[in-house]
PDB file of N, CA and C in Angstrom:
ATOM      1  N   UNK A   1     141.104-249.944  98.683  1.00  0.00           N
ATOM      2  CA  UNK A   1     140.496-250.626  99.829  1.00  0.00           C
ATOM      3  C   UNK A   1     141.552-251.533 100.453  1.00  0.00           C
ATOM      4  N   UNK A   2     141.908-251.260 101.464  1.00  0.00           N
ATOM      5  CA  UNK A   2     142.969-252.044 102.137  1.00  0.00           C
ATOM      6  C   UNK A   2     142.009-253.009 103.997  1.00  0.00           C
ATOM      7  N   UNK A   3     143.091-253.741 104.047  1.00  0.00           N
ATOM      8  CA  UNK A   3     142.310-254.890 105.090  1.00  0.00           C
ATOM      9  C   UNK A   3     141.543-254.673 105.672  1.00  0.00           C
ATOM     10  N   UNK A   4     141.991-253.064 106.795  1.00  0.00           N
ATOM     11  CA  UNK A   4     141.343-252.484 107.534  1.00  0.00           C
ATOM     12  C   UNK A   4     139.565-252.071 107.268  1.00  0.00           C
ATOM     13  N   UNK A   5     139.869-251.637 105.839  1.00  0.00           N
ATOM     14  CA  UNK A   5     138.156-251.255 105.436  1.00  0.00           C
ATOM     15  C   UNK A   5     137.372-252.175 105.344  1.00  0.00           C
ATOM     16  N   UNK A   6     137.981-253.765 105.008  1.00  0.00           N
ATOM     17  CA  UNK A   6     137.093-254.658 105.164  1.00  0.00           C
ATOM     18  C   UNK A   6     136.980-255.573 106.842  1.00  0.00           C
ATOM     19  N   UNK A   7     138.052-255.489 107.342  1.00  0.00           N
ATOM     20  CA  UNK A   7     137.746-255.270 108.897  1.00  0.00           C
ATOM     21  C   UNK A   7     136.755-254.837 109.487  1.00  0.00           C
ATOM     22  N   UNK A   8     136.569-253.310 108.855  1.00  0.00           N
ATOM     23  CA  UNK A   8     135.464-252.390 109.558  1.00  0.00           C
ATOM     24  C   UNK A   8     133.997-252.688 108.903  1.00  0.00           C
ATOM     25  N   UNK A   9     134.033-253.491 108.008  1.00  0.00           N
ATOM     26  CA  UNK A   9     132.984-253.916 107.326  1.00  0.00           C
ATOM     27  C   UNK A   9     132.198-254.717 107.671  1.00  0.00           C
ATOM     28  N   UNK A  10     133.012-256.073 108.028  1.00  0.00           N
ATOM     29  CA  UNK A  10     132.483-257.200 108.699  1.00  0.00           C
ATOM     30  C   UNK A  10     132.142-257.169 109.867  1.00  0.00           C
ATOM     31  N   UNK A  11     132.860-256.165 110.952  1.00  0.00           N
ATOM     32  CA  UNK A  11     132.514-255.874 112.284  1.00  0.00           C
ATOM     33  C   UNK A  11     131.057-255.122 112.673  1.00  0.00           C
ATOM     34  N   UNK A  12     130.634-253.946 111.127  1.00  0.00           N
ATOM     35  CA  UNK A  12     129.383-253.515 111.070  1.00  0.00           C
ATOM     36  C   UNK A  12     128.756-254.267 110.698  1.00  0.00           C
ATOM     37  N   UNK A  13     128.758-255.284 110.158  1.00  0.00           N
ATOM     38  CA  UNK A  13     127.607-256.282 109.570  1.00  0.00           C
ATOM     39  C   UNK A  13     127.424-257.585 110.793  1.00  0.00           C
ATOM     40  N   UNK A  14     128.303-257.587 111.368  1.00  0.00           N
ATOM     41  CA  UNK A  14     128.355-258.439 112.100  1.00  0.00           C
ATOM     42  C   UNK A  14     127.695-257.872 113.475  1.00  0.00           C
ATOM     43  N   UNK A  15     127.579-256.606 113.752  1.00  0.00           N
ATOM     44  CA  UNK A  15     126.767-255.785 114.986  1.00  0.00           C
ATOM     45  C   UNK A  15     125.018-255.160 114.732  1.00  0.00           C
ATOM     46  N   UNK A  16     125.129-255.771 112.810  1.00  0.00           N
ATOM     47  CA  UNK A  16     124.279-255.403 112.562  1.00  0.00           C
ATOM     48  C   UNK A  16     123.159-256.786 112.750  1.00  0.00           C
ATOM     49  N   UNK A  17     123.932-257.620 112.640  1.00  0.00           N
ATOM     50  CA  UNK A  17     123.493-259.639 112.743  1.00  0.00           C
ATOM     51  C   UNK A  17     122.758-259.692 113.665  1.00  0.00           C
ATOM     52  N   UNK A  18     123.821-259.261 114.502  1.00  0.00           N
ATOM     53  CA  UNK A  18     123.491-259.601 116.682  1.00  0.00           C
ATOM     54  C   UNK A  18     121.987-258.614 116.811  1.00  0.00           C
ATOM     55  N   UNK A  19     122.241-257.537 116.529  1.00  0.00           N
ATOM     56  CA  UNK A  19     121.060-256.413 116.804  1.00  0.00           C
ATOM     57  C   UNK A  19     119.975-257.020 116.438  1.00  0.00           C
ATOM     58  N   UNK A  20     119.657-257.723 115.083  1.00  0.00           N
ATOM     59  CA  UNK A  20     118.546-258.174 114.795  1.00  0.00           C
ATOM     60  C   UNK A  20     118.287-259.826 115.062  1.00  0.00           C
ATOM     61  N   UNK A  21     119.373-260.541 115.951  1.00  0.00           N
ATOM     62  CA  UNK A  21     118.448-261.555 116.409  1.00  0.00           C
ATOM     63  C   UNK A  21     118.432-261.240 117.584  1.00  0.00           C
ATOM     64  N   UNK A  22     118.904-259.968 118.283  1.00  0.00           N
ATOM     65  CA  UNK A  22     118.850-259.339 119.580  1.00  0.00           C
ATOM     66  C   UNK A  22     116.997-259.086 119.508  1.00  0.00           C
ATOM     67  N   UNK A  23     116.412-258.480 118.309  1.00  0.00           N
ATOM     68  CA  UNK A  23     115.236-258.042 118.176  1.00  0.00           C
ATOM     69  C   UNK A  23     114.354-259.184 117.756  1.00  0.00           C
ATOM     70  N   UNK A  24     115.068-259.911 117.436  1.00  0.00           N
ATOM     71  CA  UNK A  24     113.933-260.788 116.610  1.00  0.00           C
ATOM     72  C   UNK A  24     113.392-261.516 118.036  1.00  0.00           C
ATOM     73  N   UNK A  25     114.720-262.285 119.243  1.00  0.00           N
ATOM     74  CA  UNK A  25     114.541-262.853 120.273  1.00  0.00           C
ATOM     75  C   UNK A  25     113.132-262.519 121.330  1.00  0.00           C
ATOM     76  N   UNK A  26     113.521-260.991 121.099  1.00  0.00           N
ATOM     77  CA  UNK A  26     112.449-260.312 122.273  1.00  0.00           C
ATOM     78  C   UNK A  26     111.484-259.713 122.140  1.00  0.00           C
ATOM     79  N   UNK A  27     111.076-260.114 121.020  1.00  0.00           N
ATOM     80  CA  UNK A  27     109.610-259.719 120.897  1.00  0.00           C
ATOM     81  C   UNK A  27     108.864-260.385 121.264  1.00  0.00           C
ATOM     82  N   UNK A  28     107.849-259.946 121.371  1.00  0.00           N
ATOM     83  CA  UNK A  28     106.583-260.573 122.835  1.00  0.00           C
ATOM     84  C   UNK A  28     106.086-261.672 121.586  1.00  0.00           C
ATOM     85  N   UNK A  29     105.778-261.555 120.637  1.00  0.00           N
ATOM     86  CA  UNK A  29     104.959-262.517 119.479  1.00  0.00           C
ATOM     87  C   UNK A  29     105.863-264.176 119.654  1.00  0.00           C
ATOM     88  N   UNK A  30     106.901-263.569 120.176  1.00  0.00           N
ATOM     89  CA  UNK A  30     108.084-265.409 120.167  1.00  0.00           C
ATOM     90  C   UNK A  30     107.373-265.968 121.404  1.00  0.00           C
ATOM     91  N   UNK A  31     107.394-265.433 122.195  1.00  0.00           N
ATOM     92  CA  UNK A  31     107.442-265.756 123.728  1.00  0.00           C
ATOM     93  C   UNK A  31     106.608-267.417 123.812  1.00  0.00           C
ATOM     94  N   UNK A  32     105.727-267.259 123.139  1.00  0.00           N
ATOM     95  CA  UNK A  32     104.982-268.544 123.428  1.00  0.00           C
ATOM     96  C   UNK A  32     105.196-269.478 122.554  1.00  0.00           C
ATOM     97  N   UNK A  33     106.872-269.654 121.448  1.00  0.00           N
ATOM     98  CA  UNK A  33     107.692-270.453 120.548  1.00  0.00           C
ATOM     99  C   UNK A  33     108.148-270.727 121.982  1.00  0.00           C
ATOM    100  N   UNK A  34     109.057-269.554 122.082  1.00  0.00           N
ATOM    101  CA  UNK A  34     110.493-269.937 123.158  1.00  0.00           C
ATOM    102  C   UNK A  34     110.102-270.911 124.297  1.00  0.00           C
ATOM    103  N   UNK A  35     108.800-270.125 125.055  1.00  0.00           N
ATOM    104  CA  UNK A  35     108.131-271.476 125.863  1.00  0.00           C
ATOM    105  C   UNK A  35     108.406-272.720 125.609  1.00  0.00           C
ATOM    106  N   UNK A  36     107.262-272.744 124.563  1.00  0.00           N
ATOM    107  CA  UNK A  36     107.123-274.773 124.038  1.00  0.00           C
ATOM    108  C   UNK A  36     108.887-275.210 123.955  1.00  0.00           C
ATOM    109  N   UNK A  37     109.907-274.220 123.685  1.00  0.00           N
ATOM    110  CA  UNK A  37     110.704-274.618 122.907  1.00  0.00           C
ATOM    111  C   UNK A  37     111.548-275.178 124.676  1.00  0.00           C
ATOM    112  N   UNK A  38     111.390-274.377 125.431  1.00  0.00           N
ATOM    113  CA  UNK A  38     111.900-274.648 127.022  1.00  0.00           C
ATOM    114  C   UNK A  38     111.566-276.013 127.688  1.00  0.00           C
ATOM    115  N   UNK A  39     110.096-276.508 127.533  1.00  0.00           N
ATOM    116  CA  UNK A  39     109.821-277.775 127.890  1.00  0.00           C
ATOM    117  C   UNK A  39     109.688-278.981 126.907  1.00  0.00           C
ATOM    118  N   UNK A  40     110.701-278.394 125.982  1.00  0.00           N
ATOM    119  CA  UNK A  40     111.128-279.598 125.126  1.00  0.00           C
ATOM    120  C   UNK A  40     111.667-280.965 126.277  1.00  0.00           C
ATOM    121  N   UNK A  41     112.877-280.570 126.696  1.00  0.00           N
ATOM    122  CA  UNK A  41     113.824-281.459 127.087  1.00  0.00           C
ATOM    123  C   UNK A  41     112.850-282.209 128.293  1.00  0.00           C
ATOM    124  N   UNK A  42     112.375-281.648 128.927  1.00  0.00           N
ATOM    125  CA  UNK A  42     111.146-282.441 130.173  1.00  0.00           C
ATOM    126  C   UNK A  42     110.512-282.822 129.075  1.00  0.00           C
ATOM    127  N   UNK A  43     109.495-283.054 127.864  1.00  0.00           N
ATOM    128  CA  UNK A  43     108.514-283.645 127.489  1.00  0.00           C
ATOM    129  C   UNK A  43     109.276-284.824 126.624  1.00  0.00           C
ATOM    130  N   UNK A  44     110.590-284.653 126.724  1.00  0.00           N
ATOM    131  CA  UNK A  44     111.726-286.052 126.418  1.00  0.00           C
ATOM    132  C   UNK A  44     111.551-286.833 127.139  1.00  0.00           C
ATOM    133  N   UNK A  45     111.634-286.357 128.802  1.00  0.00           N
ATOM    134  CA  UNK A  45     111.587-287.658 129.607  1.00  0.00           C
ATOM    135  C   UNK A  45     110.299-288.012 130.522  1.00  0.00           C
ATOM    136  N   UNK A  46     109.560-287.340 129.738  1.00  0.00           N
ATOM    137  CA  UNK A  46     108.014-288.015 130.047  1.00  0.00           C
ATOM    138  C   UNK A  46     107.618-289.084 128.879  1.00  0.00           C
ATOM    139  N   UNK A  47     108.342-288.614 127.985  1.00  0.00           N
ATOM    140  CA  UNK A  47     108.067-289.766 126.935  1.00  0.00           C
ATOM    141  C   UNK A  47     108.564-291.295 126.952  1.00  0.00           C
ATOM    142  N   UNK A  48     110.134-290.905 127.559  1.00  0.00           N
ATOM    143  CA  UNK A  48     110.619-291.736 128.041  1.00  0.00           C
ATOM    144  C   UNK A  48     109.979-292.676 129.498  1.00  0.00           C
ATOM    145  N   UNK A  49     109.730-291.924 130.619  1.00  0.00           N
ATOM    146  CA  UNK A  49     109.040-292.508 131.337  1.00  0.00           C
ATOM    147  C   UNK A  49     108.242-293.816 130.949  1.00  0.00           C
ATOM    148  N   UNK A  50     107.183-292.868 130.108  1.00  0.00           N
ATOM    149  CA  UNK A  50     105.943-293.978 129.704  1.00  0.00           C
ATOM    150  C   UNK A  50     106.347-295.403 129.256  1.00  0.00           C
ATOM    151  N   UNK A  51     107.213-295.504 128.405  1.00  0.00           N
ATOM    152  CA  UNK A  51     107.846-296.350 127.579  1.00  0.00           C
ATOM    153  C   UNK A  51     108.298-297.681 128.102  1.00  0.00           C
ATOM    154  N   UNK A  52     109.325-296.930 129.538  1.00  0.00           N
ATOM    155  CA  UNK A  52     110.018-297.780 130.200  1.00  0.00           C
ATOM    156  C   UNK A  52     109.034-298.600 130.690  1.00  0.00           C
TER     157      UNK A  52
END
């Protein structure tokens, strides 16, 4: 086993990584995580608002 085979190793495992948070991302079941997860940063500065 020389460099190259472990080169080609890490590059498949590593296309194999991406693919599955490629899949995990876009499935319809997240969609309404990813949401809440989008109006994080606005429900920061409504919090803030109030405060001030």
């Amino acid at each position: 086993m020389d460099i190259n085979d472990l080169r080609s190793a890490v590059t498949v495992v590593s296309l194999a990584l991406f693919l599955g948070v490629a899949a995990w991302t876009w499935q319809r079941s997240r969609k309404s995580d990813f949401d809440e997860a989008a109006r994080l940063p606005f429900a920061d500065e409504d919090q803030r608002g109030e405060q001030a």
